[in-house]
PDB file of N, CA and C in Angstrom:
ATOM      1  N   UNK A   1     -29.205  27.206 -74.683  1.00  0.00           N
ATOM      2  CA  UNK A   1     -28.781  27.123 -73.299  1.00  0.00           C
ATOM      3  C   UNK A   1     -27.329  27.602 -73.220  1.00  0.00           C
ATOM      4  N   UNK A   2     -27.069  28.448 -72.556  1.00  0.00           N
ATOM      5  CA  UNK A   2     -26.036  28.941 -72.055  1.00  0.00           C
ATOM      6  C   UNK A   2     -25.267  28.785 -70.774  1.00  0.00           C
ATOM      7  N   UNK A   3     -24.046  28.328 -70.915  1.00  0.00           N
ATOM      8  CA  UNK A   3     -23.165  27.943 -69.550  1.00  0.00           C
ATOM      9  C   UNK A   3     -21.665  28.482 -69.122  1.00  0.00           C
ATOM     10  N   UNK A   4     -21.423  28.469 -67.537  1.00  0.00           N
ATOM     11  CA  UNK A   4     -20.308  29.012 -67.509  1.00  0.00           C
ATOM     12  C   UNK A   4     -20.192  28.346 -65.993  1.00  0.00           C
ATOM     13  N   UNK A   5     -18.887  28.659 -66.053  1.00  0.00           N
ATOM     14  CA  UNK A   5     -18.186  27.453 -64.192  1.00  0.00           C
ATOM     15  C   UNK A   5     -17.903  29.015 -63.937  1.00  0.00           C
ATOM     16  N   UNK A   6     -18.034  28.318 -62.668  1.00  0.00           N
ATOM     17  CA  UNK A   6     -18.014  28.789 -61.599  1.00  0.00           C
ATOM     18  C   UNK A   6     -17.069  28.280 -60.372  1.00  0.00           C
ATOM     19  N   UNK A   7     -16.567  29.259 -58.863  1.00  0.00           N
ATOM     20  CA  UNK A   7     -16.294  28.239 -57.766  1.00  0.00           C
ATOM     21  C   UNK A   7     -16.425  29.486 -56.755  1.00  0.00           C
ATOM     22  N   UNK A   8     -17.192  28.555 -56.058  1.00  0.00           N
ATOM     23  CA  UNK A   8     -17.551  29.315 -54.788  1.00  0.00           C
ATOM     24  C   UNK A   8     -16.923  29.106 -53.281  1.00  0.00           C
ATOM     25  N   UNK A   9     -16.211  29.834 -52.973  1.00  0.00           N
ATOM     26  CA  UNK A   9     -15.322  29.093 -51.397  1.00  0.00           C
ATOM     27  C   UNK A   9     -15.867  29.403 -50.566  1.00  0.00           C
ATOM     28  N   UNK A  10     -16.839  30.021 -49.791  1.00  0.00           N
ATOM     29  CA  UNK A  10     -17.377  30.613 -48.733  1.00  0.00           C
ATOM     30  C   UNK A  10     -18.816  31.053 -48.771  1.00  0.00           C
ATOM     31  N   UNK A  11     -19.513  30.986 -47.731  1.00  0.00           N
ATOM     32  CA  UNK A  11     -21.033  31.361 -47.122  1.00  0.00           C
ATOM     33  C   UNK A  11     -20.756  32.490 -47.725  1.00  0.00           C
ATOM     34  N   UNK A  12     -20.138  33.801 -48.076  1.00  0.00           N
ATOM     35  CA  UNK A  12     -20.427  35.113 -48.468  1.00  0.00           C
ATOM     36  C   UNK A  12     -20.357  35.086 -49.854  1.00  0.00           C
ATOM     37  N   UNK A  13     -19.506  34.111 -50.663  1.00  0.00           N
ATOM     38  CA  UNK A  13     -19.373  34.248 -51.772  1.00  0.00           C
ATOM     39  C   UNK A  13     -21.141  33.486 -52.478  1.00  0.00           C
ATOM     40  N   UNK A  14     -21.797  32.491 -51.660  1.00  0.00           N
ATOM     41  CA  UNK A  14     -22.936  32.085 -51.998  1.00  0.00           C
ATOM     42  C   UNK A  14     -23.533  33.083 -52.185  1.00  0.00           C
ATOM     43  N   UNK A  15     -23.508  33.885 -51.145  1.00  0.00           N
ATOM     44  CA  UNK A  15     -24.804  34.939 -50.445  1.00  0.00           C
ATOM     45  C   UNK A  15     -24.615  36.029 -52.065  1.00  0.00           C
ATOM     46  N   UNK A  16     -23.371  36.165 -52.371  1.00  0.00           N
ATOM     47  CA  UNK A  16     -23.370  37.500 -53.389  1.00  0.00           C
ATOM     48  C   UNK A  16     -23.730  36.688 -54.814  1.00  0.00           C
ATOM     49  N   UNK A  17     -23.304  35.261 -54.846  1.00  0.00           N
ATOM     50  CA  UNK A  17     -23.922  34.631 -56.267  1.00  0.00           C
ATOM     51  C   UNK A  17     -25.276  34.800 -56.119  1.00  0.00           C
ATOM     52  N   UNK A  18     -25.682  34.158 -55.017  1.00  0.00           N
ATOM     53  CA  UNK A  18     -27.445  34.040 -54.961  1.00  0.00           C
ATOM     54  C   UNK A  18     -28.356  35.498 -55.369  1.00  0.00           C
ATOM     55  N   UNK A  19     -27.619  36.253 -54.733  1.00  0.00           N
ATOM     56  CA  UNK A  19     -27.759  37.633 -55.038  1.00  0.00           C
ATOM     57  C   UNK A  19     -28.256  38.163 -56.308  1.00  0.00           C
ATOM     58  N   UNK A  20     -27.103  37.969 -57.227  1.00  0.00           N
ATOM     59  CA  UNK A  20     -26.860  38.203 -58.657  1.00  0.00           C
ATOM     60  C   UNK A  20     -27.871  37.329 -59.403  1.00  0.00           C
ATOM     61  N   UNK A  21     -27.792  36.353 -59.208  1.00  0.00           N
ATOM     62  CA  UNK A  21     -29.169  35.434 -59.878  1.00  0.00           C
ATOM     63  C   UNK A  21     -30.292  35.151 -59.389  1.00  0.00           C
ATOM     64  N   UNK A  22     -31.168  35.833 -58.680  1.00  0.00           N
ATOM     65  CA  UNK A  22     -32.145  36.378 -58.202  1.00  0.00           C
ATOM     66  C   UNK A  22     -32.540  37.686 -59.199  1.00  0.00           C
ATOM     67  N   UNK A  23     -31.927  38.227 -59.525  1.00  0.00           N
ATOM     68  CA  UNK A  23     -32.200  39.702 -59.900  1.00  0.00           C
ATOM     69  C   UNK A  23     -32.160  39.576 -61.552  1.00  0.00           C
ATOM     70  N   UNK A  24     -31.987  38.291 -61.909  1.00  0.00           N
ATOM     71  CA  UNK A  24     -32.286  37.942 -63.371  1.00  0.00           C
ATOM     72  C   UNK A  24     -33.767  37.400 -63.576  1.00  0.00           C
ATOM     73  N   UNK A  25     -34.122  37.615 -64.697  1.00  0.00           N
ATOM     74  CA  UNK A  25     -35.884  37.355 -64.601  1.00  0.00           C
ATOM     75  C   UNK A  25     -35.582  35.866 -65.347  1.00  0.00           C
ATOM     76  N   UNK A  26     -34.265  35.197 -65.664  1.00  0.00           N
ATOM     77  CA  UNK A  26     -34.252  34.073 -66.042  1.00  0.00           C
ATOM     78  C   UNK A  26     -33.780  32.396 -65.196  1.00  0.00           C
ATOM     79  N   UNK A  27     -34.401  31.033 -65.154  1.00  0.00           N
ATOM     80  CA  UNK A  27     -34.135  30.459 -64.729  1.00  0.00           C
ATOM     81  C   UNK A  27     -32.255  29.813 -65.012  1.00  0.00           C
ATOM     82  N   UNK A  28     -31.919  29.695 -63.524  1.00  0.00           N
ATOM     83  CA  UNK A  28     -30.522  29.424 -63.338  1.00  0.00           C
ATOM     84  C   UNK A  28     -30.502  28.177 -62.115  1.00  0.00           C
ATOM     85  N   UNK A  29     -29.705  26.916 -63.461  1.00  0.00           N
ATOM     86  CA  UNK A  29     -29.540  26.059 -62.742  1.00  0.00           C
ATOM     87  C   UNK A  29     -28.475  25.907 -62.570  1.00  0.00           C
ATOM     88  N   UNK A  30     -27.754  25.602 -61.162  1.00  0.00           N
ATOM     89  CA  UNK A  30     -26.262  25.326 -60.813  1.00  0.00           C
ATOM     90  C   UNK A  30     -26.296  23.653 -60.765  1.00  0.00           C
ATOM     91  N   UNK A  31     -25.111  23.177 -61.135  1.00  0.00           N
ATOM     92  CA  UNK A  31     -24.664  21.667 -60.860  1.00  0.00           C
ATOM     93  C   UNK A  31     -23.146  21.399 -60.707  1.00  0.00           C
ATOM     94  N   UNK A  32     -23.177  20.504 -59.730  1.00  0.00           N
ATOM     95  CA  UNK A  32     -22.079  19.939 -59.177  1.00  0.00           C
ATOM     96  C   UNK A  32     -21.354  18.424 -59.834  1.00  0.00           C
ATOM     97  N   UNK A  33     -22.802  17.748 -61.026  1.00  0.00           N
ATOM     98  CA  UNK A  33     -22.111  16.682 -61.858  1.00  0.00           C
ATOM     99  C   UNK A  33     -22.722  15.666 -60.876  1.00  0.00           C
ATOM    100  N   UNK A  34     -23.544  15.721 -59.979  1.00  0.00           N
ATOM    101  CA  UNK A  34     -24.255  14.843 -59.160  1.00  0.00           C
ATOM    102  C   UNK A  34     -25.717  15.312 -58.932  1.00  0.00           C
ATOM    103  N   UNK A  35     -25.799  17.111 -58.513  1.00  0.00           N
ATOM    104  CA  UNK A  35     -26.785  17.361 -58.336  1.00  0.00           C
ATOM    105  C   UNK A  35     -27.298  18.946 -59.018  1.00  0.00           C
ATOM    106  N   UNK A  36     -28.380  18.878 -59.551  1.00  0.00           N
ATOM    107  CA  UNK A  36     -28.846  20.331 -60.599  1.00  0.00           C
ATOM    108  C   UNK A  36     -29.728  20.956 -59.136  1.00  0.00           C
ATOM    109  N   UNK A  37     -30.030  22.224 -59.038  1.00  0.00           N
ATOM    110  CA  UNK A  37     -30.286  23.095 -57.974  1.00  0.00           C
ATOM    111  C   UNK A  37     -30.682  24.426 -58.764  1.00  0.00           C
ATOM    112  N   UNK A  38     -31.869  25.119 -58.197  1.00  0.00           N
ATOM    113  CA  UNK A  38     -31.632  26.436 -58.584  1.00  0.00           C
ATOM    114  C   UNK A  38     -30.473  27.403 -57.674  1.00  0.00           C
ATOM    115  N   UNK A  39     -30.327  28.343 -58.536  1.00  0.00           N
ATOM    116  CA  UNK A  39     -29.144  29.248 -58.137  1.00  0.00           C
ATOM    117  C   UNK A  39     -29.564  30.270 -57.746  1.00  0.00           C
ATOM    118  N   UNK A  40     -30.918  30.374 -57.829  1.00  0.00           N
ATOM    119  CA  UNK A  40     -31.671  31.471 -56.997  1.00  0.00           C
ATOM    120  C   UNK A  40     -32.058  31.430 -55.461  1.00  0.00           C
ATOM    121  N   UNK A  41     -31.866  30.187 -54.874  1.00  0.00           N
ATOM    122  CA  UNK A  41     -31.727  29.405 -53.465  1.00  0.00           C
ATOM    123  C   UNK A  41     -30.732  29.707 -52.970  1.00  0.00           C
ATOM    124  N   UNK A  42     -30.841  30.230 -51.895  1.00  0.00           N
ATOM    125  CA  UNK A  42     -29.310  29.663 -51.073  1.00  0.00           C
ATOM    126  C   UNK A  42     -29.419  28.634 -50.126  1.00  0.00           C
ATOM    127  N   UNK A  43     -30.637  28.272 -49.752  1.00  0.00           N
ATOM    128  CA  UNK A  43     -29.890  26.532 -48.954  1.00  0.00           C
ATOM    129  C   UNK A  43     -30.103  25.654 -50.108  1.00  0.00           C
ATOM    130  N   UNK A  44     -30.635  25.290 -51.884  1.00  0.00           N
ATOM    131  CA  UNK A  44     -30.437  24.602 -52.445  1.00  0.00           C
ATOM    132  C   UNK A  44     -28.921  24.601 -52.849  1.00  0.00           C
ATOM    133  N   UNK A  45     -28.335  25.911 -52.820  1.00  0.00           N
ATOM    134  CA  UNK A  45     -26.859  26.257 -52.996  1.00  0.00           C
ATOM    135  C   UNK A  45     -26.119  25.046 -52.473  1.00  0.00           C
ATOM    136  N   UNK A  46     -26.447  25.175 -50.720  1.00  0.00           N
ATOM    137  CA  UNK A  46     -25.613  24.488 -50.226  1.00  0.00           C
ATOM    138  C   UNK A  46     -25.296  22.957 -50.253  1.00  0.00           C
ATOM    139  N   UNK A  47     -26.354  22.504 -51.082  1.00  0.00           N
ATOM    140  CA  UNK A  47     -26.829  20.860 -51.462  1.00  0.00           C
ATOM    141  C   UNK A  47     -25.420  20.734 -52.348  1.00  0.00           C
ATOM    142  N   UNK A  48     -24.757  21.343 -52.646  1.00  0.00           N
ATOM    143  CA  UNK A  48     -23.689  21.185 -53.953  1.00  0.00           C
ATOM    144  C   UNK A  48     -22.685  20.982 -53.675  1.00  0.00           C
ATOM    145  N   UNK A  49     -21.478  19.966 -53.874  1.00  0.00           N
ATOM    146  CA  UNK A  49     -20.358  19.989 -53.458  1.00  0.00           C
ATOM    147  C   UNK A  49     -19.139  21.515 -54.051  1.00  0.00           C
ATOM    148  N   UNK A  50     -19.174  21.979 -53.078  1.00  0.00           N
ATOM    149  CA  UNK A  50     -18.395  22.996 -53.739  1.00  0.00           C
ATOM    150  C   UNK A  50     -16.782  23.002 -53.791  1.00  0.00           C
ATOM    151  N   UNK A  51     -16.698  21.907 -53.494  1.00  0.00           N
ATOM    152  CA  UNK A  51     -14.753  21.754 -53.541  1.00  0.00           C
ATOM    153  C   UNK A  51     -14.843  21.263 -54.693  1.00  0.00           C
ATOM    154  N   UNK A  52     -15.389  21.166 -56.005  1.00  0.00           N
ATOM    155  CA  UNK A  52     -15.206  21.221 -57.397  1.00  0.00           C
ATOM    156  C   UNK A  52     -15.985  22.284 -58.288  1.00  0.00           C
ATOM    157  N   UNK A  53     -15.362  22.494 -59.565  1.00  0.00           N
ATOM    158  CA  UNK A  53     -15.909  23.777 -60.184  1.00  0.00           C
ATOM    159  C   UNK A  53     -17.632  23.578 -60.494  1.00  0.00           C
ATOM    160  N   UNK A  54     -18.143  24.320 -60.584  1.00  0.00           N
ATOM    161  CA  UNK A  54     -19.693  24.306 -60.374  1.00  0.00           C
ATOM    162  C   UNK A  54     -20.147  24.785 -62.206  1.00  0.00           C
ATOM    163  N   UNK A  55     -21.175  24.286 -62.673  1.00  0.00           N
ATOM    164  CA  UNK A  55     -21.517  24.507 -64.020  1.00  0.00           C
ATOM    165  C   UNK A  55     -22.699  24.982 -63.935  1.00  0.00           C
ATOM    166  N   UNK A  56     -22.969  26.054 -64.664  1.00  0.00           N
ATOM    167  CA  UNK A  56     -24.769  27.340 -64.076  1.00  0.00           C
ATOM    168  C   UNK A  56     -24.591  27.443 -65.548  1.00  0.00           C
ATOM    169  N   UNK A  57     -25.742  26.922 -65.673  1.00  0.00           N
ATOM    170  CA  UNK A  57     -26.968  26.617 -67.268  1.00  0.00           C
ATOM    171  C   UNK A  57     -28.130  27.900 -66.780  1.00  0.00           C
ATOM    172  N   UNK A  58     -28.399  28.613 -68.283  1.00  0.00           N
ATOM    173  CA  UNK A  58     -29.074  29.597 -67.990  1.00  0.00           C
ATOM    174  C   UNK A  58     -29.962  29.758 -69.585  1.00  0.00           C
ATOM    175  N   UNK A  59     -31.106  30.044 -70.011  1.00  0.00           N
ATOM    176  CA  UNK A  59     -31.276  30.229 -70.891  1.00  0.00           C
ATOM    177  C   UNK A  59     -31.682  31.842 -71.118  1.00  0.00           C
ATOM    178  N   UNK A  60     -31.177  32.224 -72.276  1.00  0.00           N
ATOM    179  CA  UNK A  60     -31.271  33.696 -72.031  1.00  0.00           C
ATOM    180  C   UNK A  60     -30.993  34.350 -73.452  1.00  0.00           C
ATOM    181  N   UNK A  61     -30.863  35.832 -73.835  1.00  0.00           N
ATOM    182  CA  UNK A  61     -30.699  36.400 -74.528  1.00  0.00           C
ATOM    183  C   UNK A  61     -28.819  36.743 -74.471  1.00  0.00           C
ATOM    184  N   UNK A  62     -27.887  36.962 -75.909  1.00  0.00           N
ATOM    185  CA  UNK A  62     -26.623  37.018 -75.720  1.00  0.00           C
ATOM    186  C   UNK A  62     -26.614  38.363 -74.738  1.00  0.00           C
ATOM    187  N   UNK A  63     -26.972  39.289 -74.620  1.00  0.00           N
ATOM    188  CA  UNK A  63     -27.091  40.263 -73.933  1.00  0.00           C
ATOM    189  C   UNK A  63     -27.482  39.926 -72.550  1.00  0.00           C
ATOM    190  N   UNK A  64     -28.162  39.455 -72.296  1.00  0.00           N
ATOM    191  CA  UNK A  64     -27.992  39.077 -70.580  1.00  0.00           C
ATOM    192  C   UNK A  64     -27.035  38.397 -70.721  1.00  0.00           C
ATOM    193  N   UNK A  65     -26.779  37.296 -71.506  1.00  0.00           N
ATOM    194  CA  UNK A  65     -25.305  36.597 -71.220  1.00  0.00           C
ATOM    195  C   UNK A  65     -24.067  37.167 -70.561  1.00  0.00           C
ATOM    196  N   UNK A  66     -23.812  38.084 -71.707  1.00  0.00           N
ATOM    197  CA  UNK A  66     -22.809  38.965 -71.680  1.00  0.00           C
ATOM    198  C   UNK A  66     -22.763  39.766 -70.193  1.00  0.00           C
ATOM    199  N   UNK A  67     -24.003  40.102 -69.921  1.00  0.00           N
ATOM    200  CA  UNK A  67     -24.488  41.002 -68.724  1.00  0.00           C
ATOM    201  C   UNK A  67     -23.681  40.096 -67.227  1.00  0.00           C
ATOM    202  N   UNK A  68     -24.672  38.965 -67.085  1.00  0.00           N
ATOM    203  CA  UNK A  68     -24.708  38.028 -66.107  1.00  0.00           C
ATOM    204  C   UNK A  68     -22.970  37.718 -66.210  1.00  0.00           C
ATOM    205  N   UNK A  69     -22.580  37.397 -67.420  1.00  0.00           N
ATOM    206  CA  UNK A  69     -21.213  36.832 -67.115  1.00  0.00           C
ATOM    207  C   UNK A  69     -20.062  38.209 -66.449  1.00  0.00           C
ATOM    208  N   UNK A  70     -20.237  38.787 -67.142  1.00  0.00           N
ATOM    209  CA  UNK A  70     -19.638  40.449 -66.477  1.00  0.00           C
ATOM    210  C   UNK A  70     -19.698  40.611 -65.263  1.00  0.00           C
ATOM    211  N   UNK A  71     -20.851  40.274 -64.748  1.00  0.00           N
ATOM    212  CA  UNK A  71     -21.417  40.355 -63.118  1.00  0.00           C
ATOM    213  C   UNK A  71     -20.578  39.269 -62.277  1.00  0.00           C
ATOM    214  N   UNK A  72     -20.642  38.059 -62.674  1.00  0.00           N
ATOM    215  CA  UNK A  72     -19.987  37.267 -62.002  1.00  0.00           C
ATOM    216  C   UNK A  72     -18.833  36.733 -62.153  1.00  0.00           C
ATOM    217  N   UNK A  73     -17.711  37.744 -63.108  1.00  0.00           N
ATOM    218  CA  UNK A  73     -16.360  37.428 -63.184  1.00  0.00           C
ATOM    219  C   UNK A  73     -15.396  37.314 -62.163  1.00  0.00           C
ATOM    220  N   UNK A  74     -15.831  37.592 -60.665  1.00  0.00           N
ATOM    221  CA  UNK A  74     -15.378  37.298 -59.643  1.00  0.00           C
ATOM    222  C   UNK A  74     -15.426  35.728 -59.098  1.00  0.00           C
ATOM    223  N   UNK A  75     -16.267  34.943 -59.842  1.00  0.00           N
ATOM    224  CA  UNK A  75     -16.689  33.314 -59.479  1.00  0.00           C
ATOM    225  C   UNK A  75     -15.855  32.507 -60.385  1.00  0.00           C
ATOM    226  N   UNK A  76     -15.349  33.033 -61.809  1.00  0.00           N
ATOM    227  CA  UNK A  76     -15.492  32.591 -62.716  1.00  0.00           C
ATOM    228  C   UNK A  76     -14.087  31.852 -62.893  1.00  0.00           C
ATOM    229  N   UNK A  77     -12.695  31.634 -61.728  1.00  0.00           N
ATOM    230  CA  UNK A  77     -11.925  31.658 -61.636  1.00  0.00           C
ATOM    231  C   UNK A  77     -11.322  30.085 -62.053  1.00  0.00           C
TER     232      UNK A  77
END
């Protein structure tokens, strides 16, 4: 299992995560430390407190890793 934080400030920044993990053929769970959600949802998205950093568990090959994390170095802040 593979993980990385995340933080999302805005309805557009959801819309372009949801985006990105949709288009992976692997399951992606986001959590807030209260609640696990897929990350392929965007109204399960919004179930998440996002005024703290967000943790997305993914199981995968190091190569999508590498891939997926590349993709979303804009979240990764």
């Amino acid at each position: 299992m593979k993980e990385i934080t995340i933080r999302i400030g805005s309805v557009q920044q959801v819309l372009d995560f949801v985006s990105l993990a949709t288009a992976r053929p692997f399951r992606i769970t986001v959590s807030d430390g209260h609640h696990n959600v897929n990350g392929k949802s965007f109204l399960e998205m919004f179930c998440l407190n996002a005024q703290q950093p967000l943790k997305v568990s993914f199981d995968c090959s190091e190569e999508e890793f590498q891939q997926f994390s590349r993709d979303t170095e804009q979240f990764q802040k």
